[in-house]
Protein backbone atom coordinates (compact mmCIF):
# COMPACT_ATOMS: atom_id res chain seq x y z
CA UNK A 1 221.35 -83.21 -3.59
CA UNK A 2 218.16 -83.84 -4.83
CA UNK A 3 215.01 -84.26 -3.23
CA UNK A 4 211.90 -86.81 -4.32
CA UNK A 5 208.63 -86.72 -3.66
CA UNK A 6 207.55 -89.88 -2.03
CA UNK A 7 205.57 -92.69 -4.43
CA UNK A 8 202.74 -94.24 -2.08
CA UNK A 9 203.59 -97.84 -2.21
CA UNK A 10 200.17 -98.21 -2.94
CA UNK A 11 200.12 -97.50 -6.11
CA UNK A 12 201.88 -100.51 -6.95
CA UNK A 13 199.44 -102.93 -4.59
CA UNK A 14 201.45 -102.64 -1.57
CA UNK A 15 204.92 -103.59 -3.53
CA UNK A 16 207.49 -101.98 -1.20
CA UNK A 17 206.17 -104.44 1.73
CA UNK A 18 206.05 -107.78 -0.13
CA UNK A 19 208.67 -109.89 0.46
CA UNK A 20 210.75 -112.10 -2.53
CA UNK A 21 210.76 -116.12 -1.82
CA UNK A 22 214.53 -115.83 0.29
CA UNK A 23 211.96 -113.41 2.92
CA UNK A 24 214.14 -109.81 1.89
CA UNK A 25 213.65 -107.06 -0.26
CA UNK A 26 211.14 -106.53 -2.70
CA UNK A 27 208.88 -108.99 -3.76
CA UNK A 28 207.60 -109.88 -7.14
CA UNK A 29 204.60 -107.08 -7.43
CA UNK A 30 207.09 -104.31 -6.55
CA UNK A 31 208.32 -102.46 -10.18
CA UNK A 32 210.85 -102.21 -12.14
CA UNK A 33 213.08 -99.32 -11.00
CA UNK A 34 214.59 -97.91 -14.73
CA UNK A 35 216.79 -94.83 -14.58
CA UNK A 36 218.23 -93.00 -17.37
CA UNK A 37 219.53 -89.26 -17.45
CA UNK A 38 216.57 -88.31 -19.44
CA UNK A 39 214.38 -89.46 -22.27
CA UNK A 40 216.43 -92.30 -24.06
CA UNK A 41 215.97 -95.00 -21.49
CA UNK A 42 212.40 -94.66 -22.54
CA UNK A 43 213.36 -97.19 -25.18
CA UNK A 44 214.27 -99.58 -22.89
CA UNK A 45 211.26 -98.96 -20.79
CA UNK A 46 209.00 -99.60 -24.01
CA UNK A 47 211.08 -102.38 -24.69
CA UNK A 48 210.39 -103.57 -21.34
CA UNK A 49 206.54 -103.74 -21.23
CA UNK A 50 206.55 -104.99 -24.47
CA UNK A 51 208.16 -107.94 -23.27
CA UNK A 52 206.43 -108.01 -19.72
CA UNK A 53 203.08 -106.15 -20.12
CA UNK A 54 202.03 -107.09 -16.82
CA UNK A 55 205.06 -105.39 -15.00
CA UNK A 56 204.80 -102.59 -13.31
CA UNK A 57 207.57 -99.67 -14.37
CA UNK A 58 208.93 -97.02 -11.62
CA UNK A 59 211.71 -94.91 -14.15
CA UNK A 60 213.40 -91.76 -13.21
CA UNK A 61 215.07 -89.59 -15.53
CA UNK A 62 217.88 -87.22 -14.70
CA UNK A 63 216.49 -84.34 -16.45
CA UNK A 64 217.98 -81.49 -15.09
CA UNK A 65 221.07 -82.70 -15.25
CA UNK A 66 221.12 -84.07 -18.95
CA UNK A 67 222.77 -85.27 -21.04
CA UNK A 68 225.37 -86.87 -19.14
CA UNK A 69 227.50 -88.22 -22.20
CA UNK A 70 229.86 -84.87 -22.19
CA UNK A 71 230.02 -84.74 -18.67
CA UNK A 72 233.61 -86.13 -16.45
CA UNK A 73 232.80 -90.25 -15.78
CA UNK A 74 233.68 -88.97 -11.98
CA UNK A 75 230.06 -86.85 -12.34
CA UNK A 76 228.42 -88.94 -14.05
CA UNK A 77 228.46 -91.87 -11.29
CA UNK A 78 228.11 -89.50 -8.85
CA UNK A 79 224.58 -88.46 -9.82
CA UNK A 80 223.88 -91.68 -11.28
CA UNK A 81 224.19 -93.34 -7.62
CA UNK A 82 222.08 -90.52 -6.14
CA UNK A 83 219.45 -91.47 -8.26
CA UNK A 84 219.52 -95.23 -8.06
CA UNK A 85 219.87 -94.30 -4.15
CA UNK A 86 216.22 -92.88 -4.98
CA UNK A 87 214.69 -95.79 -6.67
CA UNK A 88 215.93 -98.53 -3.83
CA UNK A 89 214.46 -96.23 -1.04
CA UNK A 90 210.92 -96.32 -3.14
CA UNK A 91 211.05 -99.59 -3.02
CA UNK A 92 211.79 -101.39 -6.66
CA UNK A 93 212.56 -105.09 -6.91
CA UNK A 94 215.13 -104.50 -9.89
CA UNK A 95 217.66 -101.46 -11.22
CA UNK A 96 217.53 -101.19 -14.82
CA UNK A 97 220.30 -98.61 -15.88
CA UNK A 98 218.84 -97.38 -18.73
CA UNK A 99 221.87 -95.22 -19.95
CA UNK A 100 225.15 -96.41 -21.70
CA UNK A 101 227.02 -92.95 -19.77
CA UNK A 102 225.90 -94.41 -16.35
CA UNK A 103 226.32 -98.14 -17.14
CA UNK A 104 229.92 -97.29 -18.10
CA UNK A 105 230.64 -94.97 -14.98
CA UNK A 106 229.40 -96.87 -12.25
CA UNK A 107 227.58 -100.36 -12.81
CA UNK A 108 230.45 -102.27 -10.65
CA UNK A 109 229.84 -99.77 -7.66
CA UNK A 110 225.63 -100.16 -8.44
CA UNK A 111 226.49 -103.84 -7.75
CA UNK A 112 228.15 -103.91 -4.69
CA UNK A 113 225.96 -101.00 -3.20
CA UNK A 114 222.58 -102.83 -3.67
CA UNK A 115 221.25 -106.07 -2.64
CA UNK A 116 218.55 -105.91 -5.97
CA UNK A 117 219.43 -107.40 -9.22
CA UNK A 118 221.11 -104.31 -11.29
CA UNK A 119 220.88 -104.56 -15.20
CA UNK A 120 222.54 -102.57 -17.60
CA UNK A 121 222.91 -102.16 -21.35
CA UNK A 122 226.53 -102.57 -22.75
CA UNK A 123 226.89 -106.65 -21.57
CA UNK A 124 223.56 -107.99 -23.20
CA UNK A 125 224.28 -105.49 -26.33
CA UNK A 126 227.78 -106.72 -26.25
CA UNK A 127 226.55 -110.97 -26.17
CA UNK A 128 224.41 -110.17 -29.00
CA UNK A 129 226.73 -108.29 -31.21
CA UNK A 130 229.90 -110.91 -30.90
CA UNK A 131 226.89 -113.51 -31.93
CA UNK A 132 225.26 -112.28 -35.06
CA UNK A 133 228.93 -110.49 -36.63
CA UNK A 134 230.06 -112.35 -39.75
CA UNK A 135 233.19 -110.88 -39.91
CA UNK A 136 233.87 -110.09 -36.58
CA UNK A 137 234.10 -106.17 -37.44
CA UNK A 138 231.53 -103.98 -34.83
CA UNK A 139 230.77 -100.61 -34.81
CA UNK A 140 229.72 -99.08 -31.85
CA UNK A 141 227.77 -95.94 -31.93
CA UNK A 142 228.01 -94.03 -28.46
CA UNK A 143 228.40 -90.38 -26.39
CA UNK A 144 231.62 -89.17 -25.45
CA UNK A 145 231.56 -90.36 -21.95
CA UNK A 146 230.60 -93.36 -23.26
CA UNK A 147 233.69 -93.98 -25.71
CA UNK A 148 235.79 -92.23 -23.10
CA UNK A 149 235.24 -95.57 -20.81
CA UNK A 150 236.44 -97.32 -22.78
CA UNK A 151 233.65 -99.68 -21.42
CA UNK A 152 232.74 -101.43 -24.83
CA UNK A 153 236.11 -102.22 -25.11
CA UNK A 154 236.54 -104.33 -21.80
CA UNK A 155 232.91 -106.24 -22.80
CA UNK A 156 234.30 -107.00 -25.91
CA UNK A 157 237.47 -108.43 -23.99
CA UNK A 158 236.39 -112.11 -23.92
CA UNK A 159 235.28 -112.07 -27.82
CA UNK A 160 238.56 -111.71 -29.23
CA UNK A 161 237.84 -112.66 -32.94
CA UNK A 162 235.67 -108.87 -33.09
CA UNK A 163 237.36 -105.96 -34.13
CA UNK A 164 235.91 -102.89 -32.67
CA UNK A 165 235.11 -99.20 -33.84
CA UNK A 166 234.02 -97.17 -31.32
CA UNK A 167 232.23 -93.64 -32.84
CA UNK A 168 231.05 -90.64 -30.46
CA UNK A 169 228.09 -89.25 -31.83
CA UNK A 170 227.09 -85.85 -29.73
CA UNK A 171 224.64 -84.02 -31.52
CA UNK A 172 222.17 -87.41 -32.23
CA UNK A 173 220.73 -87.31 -28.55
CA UNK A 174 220.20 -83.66 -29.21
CA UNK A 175 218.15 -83.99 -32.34
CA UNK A 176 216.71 -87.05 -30.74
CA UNK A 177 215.09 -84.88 -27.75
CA UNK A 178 214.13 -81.84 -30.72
CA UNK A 179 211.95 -84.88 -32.08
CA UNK A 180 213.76 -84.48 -35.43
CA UNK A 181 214.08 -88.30 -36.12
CA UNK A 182 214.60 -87.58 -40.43
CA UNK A 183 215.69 -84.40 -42.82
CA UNK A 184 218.63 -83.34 -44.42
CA UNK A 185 220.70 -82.21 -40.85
CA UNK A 186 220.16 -85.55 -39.06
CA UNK A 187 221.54 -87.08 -42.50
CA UNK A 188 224.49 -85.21 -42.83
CA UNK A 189 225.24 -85.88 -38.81
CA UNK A 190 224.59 -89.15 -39.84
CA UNK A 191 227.20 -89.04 -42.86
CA UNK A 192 229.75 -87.67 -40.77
CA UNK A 193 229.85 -90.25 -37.80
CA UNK A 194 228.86 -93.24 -39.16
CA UNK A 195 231.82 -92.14 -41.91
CA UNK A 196 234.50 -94.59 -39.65
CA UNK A 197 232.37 -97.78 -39.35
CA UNK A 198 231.69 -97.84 -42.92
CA UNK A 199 235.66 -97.15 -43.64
CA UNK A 200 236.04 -100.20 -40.98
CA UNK A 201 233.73 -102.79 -42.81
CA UNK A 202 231.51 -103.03 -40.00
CA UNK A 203 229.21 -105.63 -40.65
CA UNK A 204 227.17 -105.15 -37.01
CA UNK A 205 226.35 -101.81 -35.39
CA UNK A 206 225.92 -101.13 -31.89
CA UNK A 207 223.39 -98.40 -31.07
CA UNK A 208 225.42 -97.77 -27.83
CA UNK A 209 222.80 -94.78 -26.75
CA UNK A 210 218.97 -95.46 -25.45
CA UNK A 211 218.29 -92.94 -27.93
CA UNK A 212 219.34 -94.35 -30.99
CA UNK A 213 216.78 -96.64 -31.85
CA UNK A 214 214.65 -93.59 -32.38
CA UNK A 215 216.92 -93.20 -35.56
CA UNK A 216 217.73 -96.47 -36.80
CA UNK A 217 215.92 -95.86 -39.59
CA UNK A 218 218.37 -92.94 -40.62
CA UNK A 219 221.12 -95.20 -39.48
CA UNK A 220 220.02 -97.99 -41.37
CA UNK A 221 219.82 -95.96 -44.73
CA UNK A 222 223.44 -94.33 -44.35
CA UNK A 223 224.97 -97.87 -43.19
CA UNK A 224 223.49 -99.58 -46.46
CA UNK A 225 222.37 -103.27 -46.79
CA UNK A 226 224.08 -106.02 -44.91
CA UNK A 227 224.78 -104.39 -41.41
CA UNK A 228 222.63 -105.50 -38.49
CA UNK A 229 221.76 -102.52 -36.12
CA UNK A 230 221.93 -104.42 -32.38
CA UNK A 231 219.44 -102.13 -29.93
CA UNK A 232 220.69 -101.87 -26.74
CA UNK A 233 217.16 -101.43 -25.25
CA UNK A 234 215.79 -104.67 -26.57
CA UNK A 235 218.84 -107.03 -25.28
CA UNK A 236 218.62 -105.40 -22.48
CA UNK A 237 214.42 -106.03 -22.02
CA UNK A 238 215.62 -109.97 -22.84
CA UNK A 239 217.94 -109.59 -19.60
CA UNK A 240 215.14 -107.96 -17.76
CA UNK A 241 212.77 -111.16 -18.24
CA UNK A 242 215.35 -113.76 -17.74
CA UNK A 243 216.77 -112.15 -14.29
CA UNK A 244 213.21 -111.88 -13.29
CA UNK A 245 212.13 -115.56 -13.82
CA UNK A 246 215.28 -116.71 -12.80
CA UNK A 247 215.08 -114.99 -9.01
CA UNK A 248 211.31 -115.69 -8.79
CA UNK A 249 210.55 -112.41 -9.15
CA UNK A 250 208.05 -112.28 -12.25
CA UNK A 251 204.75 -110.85 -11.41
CA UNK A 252 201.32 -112.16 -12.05
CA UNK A 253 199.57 -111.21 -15.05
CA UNK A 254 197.65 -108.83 -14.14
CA UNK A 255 197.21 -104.72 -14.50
CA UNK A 256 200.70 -102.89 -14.52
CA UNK A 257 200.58 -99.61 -12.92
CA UNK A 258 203.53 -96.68 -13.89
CA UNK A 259 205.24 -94.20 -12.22
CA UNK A 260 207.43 -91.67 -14.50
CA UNK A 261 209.52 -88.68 -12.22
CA UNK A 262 211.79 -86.50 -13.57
CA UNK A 263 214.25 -83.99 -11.95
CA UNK A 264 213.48 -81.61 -14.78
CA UNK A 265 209.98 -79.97 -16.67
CA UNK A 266 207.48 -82.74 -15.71
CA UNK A 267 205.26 -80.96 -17.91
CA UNK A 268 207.85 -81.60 -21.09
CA UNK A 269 209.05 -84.47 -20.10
CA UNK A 270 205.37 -85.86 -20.43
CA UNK A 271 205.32 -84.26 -23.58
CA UNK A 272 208.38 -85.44 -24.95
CA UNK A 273 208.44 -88.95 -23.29
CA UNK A 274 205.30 -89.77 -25.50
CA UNK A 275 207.52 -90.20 -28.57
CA UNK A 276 209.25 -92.60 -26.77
CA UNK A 277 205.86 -94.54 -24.72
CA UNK A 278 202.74 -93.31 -26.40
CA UNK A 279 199.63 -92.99 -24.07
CA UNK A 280 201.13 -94.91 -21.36
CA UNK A 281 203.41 -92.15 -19.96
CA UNK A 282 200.32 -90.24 -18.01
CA UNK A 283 201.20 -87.95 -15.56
CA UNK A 284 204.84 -87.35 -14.47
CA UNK A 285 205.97 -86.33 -11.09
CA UNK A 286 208.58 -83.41 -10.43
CA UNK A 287 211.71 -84.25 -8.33
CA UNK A 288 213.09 -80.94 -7.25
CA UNK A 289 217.29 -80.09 -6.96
């Protein structure tokens, strides 16, 4: 079990207590709850406010406990929904689920449990991907818990002209959180997973991890000309903003404020996180196992 320290609703202008138009939940100054098992939803929090600038972000990364992609799907949604638990109690007015592991392990039981919208990051990926194919061959590029899911798989279940590959790739979140985005390891790693999609003809590629778009330029190179690298983290920040002006729950233009916790090092996830954010990841607050 894992206990948070308490974010003053005041720090996002009294969020937790304003009401949406139907008079329940959180209204449209409360933030955007994102949660991720570490740094990789990150990219979809960038994505996020560079879509909606004026929205304020309340993300919580599963440090401690990362990375979740080689971990049983039964643990994964089990400390998945103890975090998203977290992020309802502090008030948020959406759940992003910033993590391709937890979106596969438990986004049906997110649904049912909460009364806020829940987003994740296979379906909008997914809509994209069976739009801009040519041939109808995708690649998917994904953890093992991921792949294990099978999860692509069932999105892909209504687009039945694509022909999927599904890749693990274990060792790219590690080199990811190292901050070695380029040199001659990453390449070879890159040689030896991508190796299938190529062999498959792949004309799109799903970056099925929040942290591959750190190395889609090492992707890119290996895949050659002519594939189309689909991000989950910025189909996902185009779901954000639609959900959000479709429910009425867009906020005002005005200046975002940003919460960043961490079950882990708050001192290197700050550190780290700035790859990822830049100057807008400030301080980060600990929550303690």
């Amino acid at each position: 079990m894992i206990e948070f320290e308490r974010v003053s609703a005041g720090r996002f202008g009294g969020a937790s207590g304003a009401s949406g138009a139907s008079g329940a939940g959180p209204g449209p100054d409360a933030p955007i709850g994102i949660f991720d098992s570490g740094f990789g939803g990150l990219t979809v929090a960038r994505a996020v406010l560079d879509r909606l600038p004026w929205e304020s972000v309340l993300y919580l990364a599963d440090s401690a406990r990362s990375p979740y992609g080689p971990r049983s799907i039964a643990e994964v949604r089990s400390y998945a929904l103890e975090c998203l638990d977290q992020l309802v109690a502090l008030g948020v007015k959406m759940l992003v689920i910033a993590c391709n592991s937890a979106s596969s392990a438990m986004l049906r039981d997110a649904r049912e449990r909460y009364d806020v919208p829940v987003i994740e990051v296979i379906c909008p990926t997914v809509r994209e991907a069976a739009v801009v194919t040519r041939s109808g061959r995708v690649g998917v590029i994904c953890t093992a818990a991921t792949k294990t899911s099978m999860s692509y798989e069932d999105a892909f279940a209504a687009a039945p002209h694509v022909r999927l590959t599904v890749q693990s790739c274990p060792r790219f979140v590690d080199f990811v959180e190292r901050g070695v985005v380029a040199g001659p390891d990453l390449a070879a790693a890159a040689r030896e997973y991508l190796a299938g999609p190529k062999a498959a003809g792949v004309d799109t590629l799903i970056l099925g991890c929040t942290h591959y778009p750190l190395l889609a330029e090492v992707i890119a190179d290996e895949m050659g000309e002519g594939v189309s690298l689909i991000s989950s983290a910025e189909e996902s920040a185009k779901d954000v903003a639609w959900q959000l002006g479709k429910l009425g729950l867009a906020r005002a233009r005005s200046v975002p404020r940003h919460v960043f916790m961490t079950t882990g090092d708050p001192r290197q996830f700050q550190r780290i996180g700035r790859r990822f954010m830049g100057p807008v990841l400030t301080d980060v607050a600990a929550a303690v196992r």
